[in-house]
PDB file of N, CA and C in Angstrom:
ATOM      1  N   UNK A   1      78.407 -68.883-165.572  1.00  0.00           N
ATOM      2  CA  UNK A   1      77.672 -69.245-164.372  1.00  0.00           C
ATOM      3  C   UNK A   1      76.714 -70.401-164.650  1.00  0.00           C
ATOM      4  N   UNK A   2      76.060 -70.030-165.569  1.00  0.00           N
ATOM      5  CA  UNK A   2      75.407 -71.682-165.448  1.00  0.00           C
ATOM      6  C   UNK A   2      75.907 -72.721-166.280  1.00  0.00           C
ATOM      7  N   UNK A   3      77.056 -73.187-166.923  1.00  0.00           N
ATOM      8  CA  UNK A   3      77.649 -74.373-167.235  1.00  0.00           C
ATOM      9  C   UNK A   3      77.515 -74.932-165.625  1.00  0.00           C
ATOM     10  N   UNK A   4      78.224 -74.104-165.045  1.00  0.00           N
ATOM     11  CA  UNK A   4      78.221 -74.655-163.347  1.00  0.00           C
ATOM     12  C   UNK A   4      76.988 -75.523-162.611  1.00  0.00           C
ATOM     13  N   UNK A   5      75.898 -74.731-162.967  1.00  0.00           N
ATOM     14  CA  UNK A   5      74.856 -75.207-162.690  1.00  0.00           C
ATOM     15  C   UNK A   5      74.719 -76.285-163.550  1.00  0.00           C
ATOM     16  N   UNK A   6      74.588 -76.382-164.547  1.00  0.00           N
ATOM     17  CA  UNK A   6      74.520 -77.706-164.987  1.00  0.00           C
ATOM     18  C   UNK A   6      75.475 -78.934-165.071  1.00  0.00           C
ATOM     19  N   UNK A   7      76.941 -78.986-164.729  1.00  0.00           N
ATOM     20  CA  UNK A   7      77.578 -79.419-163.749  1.00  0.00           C
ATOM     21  C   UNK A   7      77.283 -80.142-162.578  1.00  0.00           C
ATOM     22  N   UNK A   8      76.922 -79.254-161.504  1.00  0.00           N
ATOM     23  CA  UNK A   8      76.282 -79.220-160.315  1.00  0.00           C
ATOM     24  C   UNK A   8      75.353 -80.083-160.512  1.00  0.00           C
ATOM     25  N   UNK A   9      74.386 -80.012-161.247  1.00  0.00           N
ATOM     26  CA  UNK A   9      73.057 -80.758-161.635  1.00  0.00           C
ATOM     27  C   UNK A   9      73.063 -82.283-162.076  1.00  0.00           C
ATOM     28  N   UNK A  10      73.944 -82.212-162.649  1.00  0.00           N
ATOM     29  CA  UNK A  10      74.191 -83.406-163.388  1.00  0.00           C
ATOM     30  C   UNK A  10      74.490 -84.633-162.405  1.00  0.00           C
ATOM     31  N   UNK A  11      75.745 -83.606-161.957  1.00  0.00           N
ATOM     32  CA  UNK A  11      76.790 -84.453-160.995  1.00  0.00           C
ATOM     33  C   UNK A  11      75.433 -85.183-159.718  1.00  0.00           C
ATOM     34  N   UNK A  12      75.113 -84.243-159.309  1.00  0.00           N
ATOM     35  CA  UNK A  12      73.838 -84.782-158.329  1.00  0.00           C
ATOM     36  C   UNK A  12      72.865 -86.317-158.572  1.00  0.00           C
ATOM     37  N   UNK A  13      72.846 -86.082-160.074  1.00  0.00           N
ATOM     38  CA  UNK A  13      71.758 -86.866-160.564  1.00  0.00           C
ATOM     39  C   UNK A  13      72.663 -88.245-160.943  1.00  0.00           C
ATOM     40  N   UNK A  14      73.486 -88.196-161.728  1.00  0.00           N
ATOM     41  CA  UNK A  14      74.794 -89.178-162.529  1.00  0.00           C
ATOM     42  C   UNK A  14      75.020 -89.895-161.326  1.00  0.00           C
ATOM     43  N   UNK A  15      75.509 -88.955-160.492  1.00  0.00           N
ATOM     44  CA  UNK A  15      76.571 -89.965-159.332  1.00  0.00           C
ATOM     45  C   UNK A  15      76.175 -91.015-158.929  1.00  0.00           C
ATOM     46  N   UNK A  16      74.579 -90.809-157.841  1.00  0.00           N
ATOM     47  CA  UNK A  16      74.175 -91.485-157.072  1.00  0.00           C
ATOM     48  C   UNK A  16      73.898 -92.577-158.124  1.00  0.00           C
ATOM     49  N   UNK A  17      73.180 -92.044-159.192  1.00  0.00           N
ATOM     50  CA  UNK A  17      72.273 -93.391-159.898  1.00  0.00           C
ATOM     51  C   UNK A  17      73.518 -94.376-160.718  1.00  0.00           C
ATOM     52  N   UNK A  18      74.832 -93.682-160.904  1.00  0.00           N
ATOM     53  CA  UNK A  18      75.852 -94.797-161.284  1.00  0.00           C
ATOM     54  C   UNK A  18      76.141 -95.789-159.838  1.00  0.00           C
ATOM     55  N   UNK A  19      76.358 -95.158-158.968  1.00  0.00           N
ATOM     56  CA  UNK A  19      76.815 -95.855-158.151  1.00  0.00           C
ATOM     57  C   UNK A  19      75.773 -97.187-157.113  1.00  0.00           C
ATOM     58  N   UNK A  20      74.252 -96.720-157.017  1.00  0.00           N
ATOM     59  CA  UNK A  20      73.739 -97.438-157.299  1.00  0.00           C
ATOM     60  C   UNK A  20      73.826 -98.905-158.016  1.00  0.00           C
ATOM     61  N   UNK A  21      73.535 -98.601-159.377  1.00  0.00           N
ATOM     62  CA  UNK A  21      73.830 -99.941-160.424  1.00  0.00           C
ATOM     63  C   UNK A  21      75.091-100.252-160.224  1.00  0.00           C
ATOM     64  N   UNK A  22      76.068 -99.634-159.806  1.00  0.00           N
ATOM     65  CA  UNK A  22      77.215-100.502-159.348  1.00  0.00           C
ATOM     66  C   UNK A  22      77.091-101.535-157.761  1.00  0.00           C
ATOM     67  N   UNK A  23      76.051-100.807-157.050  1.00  0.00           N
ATOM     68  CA  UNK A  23      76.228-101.300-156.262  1.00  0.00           C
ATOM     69  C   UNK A  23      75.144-102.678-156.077  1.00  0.00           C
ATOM     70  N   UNK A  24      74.123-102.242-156.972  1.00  0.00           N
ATOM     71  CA  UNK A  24      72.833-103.599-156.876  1.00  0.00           C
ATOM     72  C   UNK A  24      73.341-104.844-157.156  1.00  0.00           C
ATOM     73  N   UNK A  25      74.927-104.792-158.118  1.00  0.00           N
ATOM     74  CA  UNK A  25      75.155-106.108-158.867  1.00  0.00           C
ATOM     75  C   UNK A  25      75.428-106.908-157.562  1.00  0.00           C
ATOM     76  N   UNK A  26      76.226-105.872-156.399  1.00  0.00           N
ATOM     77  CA  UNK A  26      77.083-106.609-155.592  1.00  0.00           C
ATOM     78  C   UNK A  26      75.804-107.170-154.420  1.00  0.00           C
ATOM     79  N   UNK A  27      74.731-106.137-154.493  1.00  0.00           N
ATOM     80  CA  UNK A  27      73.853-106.770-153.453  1.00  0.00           C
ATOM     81  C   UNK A  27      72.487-106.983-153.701  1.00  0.00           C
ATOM     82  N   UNK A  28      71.781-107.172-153.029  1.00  0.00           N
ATOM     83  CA  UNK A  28      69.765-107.304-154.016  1.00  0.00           C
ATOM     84  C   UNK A  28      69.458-105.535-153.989  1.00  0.00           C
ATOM     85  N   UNK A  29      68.160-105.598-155.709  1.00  0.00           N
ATOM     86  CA  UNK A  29      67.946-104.782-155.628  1.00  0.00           C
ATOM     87  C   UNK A  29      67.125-103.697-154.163  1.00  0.00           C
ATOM     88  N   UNK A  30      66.719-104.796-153.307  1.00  0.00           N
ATOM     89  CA  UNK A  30      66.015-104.202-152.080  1.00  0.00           C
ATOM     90  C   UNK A  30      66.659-103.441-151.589  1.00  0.00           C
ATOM     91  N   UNK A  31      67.872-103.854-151.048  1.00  0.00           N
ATOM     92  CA  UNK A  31      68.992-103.648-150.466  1.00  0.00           C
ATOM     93  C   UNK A  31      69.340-102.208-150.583  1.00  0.00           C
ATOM     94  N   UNK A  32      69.904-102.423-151.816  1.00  0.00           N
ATOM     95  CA  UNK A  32      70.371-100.853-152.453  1.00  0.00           C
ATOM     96  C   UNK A  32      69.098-100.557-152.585  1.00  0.00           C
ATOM     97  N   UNK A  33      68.077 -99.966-152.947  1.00  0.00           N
ATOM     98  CA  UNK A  33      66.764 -98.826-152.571  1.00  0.00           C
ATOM     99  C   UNK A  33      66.634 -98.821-151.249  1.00  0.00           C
ATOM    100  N   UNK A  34      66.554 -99.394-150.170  1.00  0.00           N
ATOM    101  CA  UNK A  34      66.738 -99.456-148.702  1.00  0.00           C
ATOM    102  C   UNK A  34      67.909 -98.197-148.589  1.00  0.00           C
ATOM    103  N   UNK A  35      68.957 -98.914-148.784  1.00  0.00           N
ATOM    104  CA  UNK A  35      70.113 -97.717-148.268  1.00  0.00           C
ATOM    105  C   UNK A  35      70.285 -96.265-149.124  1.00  0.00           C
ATOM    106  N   UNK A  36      69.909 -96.635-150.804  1.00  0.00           N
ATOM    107  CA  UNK A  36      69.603 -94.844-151.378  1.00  0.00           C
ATOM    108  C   UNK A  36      68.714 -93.955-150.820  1.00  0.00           C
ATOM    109  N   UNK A  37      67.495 -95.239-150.156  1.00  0.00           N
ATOM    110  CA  UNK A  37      66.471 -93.835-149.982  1.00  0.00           C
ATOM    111  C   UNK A  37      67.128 -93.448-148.173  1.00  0.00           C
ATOM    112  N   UNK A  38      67.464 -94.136-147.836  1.00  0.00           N
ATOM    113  CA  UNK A  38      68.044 -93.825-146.108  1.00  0.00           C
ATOM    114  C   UNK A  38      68.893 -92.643-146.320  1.00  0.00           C
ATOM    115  N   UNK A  39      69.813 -92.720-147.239  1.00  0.00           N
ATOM    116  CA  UNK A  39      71.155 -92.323-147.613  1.00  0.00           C
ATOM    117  C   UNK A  39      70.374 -90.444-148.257  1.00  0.00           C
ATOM    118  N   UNK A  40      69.339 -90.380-148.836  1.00  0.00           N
ATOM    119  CA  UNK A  40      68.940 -89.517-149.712  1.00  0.00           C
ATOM    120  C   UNK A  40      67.830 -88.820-148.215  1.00  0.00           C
ATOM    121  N   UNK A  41      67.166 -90.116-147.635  1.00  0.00           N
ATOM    122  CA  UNK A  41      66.562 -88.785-146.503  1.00  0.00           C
ATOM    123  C   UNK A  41      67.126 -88.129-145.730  1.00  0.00           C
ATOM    124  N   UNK A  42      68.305 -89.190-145.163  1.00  0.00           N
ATOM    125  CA  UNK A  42      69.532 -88.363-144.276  1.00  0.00           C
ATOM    126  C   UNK A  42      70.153 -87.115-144.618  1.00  0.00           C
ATOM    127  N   UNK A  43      70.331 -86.814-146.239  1.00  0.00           N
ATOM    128  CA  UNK A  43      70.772 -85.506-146.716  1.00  0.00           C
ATOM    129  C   UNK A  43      69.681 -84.421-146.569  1.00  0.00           C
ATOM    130  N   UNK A  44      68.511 -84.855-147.050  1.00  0.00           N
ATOM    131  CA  UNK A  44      67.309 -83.602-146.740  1.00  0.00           C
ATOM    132  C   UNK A  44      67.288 -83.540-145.055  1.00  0.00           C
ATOM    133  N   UNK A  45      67.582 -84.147-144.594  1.00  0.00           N
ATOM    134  CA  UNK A  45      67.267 -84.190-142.898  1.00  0.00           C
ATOM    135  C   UNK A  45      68.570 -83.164-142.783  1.00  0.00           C
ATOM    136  N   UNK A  46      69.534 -83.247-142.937  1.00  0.00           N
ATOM    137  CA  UNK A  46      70.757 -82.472-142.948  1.00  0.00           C
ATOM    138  C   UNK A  46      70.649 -81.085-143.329  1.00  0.00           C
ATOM    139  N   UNK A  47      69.781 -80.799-144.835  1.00  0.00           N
ATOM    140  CA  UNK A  47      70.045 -79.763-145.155  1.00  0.00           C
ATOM    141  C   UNK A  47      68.812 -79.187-144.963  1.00  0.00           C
ATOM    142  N   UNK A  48      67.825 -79.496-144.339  1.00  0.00           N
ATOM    143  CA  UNK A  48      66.639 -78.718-144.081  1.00  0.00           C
ATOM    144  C   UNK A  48      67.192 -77.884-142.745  1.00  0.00           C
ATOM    145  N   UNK A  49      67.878 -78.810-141.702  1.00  0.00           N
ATOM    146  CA  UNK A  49      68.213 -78.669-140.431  1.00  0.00           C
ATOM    147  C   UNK A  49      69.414 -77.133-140.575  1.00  0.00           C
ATOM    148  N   UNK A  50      70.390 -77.574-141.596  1.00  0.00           N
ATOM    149  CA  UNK A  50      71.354 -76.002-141.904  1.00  0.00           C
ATOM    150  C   UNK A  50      70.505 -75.217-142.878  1.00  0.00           C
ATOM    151  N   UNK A  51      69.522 -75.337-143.578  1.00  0.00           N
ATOM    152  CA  UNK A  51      68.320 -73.841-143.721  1.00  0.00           C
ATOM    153  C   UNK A  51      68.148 -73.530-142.495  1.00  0.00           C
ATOM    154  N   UNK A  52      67.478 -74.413-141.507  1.00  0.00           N
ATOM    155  CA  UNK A  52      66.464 -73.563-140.580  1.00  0.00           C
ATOM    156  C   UNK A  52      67.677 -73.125-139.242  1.00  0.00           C
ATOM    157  N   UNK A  53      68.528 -73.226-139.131  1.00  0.00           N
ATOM    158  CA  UNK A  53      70.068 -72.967-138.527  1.00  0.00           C
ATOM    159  C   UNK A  53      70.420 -71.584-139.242  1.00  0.00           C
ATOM    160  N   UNK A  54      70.548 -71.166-140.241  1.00  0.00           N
ATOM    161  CA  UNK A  54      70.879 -70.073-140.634  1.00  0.00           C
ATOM    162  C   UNK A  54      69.676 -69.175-141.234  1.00  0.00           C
ATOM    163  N   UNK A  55      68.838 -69.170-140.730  1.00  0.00           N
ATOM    164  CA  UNK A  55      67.617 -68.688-141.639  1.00  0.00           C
ATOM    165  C   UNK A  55      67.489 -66.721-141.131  1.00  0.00           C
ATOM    166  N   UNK A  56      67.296 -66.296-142.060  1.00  0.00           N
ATOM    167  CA  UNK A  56      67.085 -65.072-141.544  1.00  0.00           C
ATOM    168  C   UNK A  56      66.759 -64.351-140.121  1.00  0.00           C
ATOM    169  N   UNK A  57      66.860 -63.259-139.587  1.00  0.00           N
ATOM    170  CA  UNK A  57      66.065 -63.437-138.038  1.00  0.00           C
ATOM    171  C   UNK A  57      65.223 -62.350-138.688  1.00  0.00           C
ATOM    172  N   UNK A  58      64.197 -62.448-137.608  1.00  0.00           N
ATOM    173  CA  UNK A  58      63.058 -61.909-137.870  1.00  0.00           C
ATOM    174  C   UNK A  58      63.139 -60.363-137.649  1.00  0.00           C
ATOM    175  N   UNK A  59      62.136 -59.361-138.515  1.00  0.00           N
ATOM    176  CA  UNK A  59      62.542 -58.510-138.096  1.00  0.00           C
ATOM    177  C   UNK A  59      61.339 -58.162-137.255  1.00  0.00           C
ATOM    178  N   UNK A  60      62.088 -56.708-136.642  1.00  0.00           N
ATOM    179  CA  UNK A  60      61.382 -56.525-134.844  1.00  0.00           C
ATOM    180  C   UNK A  60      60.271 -55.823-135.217  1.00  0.00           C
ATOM    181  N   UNK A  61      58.980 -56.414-135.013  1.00  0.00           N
ATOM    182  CA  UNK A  61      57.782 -55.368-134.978  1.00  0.00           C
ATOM    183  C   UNK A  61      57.609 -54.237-135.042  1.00  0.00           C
ATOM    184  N   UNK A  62      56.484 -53.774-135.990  1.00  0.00           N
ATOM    185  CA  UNK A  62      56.353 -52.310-136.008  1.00  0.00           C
ATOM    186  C   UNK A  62      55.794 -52.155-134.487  1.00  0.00           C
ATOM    187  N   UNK A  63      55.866 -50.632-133.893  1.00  0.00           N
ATOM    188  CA  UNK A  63      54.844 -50.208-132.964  1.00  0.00           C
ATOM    189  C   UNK A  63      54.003 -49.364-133.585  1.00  0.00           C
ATOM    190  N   UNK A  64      52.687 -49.132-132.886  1.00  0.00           N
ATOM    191  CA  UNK A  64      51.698 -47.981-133.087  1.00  0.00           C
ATOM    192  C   UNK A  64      52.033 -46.701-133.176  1.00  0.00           C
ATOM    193  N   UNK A  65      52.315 -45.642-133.557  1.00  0.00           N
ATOM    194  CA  UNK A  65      52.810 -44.273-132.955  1.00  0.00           C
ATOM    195  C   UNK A  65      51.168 -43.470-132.512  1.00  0.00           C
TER     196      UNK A  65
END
Protein backbone atom coordinates (compact mmCIF):
# COMPACT_ATOMS: atom_id res chain seq x y z
CA UNK A 1 0.00 0.00 0.00
CA UNK A 2 2.29 2.63 0.29
CA UNK A 3 4.84 2.03 -2.64
CA UNK A 4 1.45 3.33 -4.18
CA UNK A 5 1.48 6.24 -2.28
CA UNK A 6 4.67 7.10 -3.11
CA UNK A 7 4.01 6.52 -6.73
CA UNK A 8 1.01 8.64 -6.50
CA UNK A 9 3.22 11.28 -4.87
CA UNK A 10 5.84 11.43 -6.99
CA UNK A 11 3.91 11.22 -10.12
CA UNK A 12 2.00 14.49 -8.86
CA UNK A 13 5.14 16.32 -8.19
CA UNK A 14 7.60 14.88 -11.40
CA UNK A 15 4.92 15.39 -13.96
CA UNK A 16 3.85 18.85 -13.79
CA UNK A 17 7.42 20.22 -12.98
CA UNK A 18 8.90 18.07 -16.13
CA UNK A 19 6.48 19.28 -18.27
CA UNK A 20 6.77 22.70 -17.31
CA UNK A 21 10.65 22.94 -18.25
CA UNK A 22 9.59 21.37 -21.30
CA UNK A 23 7.31 23.75 -21.86
CA UNK A 24 9.25 27.25 -20.78
CA UNK A 25 11.89 26.40 -23.60
CA UNK A 26 9.00 26.66 -26.11
CA UNK A 27 7.52 29.82 -24.42
CA UNK A 28 8.69 32.74 -21.69
CA UNK A 29 9.19 31.82 -18.35
CA UNK A 30 5.99 34.19 -17.45
CA UNK A 31 3.99 32.43 -19.62
CA UNK A 32 4.35 29.00 -18.30
CA UNK A 33 3.94 30.19 -14.36
CA UNK A 34 0.79 32.11 -15.69
CA UNK A 35 -0.74 28.89 -17.08
CA UNK A 36 0.79 26.27 -14.08
CA UNK A 37 -0.57 28.36 -11.52
CA UNK A 38 -4.18 28.79 -13.58
CA UNK A 39 -3.85 25.14 -14.47
CA UNK A 40 -3.00 24.13 -10.54
CA UNK A 41 -5.93 26.57 -9.13
CA UNK A 42 -8.41 25.14 -11.53
CA UNK A 43 -7.66 21.59 -9.96
CA UNK A 44 -8.12 22.80 -6.23
CA UNK A 45 -11.26 24.69 -7.51
CA UNK A 46 -12.36 21.22 -8.88
CA UNK A 47 -11.53 19.19 -6.07
CA UNK A 48 -12.59 21.32 -3.20
CA UNK A 49 -16.02 21.63 -5.19
CA UNK A 50 -16.24 17.26 -5.34
CA UNK A 51 -15.28 17.32 -1.31
CA UNK A 52 -17.99 19.66 -0.56
CA UNK A 53 -20.46 17.61 -3.26
CA UNK A 54 -19.98 14.46 -1.44
CA UNK A 55 -19.36 15.47 2.05
CA UNK A 56 -21.00 13.67 4.77
CA UNK A 57 -24.74 14.74 5.72
CA UNK A 58 -25.25 15.94 8.83
CA UNK A 59 -26.52 14.13 11.48
CA UNK A 60 -30.17 14.99 12.81
CA UNK A 61 -30.18 16.71 16.19
CA UNK A 62 -30.49 15.42 19.46
CA UNK A 63 -33.97 16.37 21.17
CA UNK A 64 -34.52 17.13 24.91
CA UNK A 65 -36.42 14.15 26.50
Amino acid sequence: MMPAFYIAAYGSLSVPAILAGVVVSAISLQATFEIFGSVDAAIGVVVAFEAWLTRPARPAPRTAQ
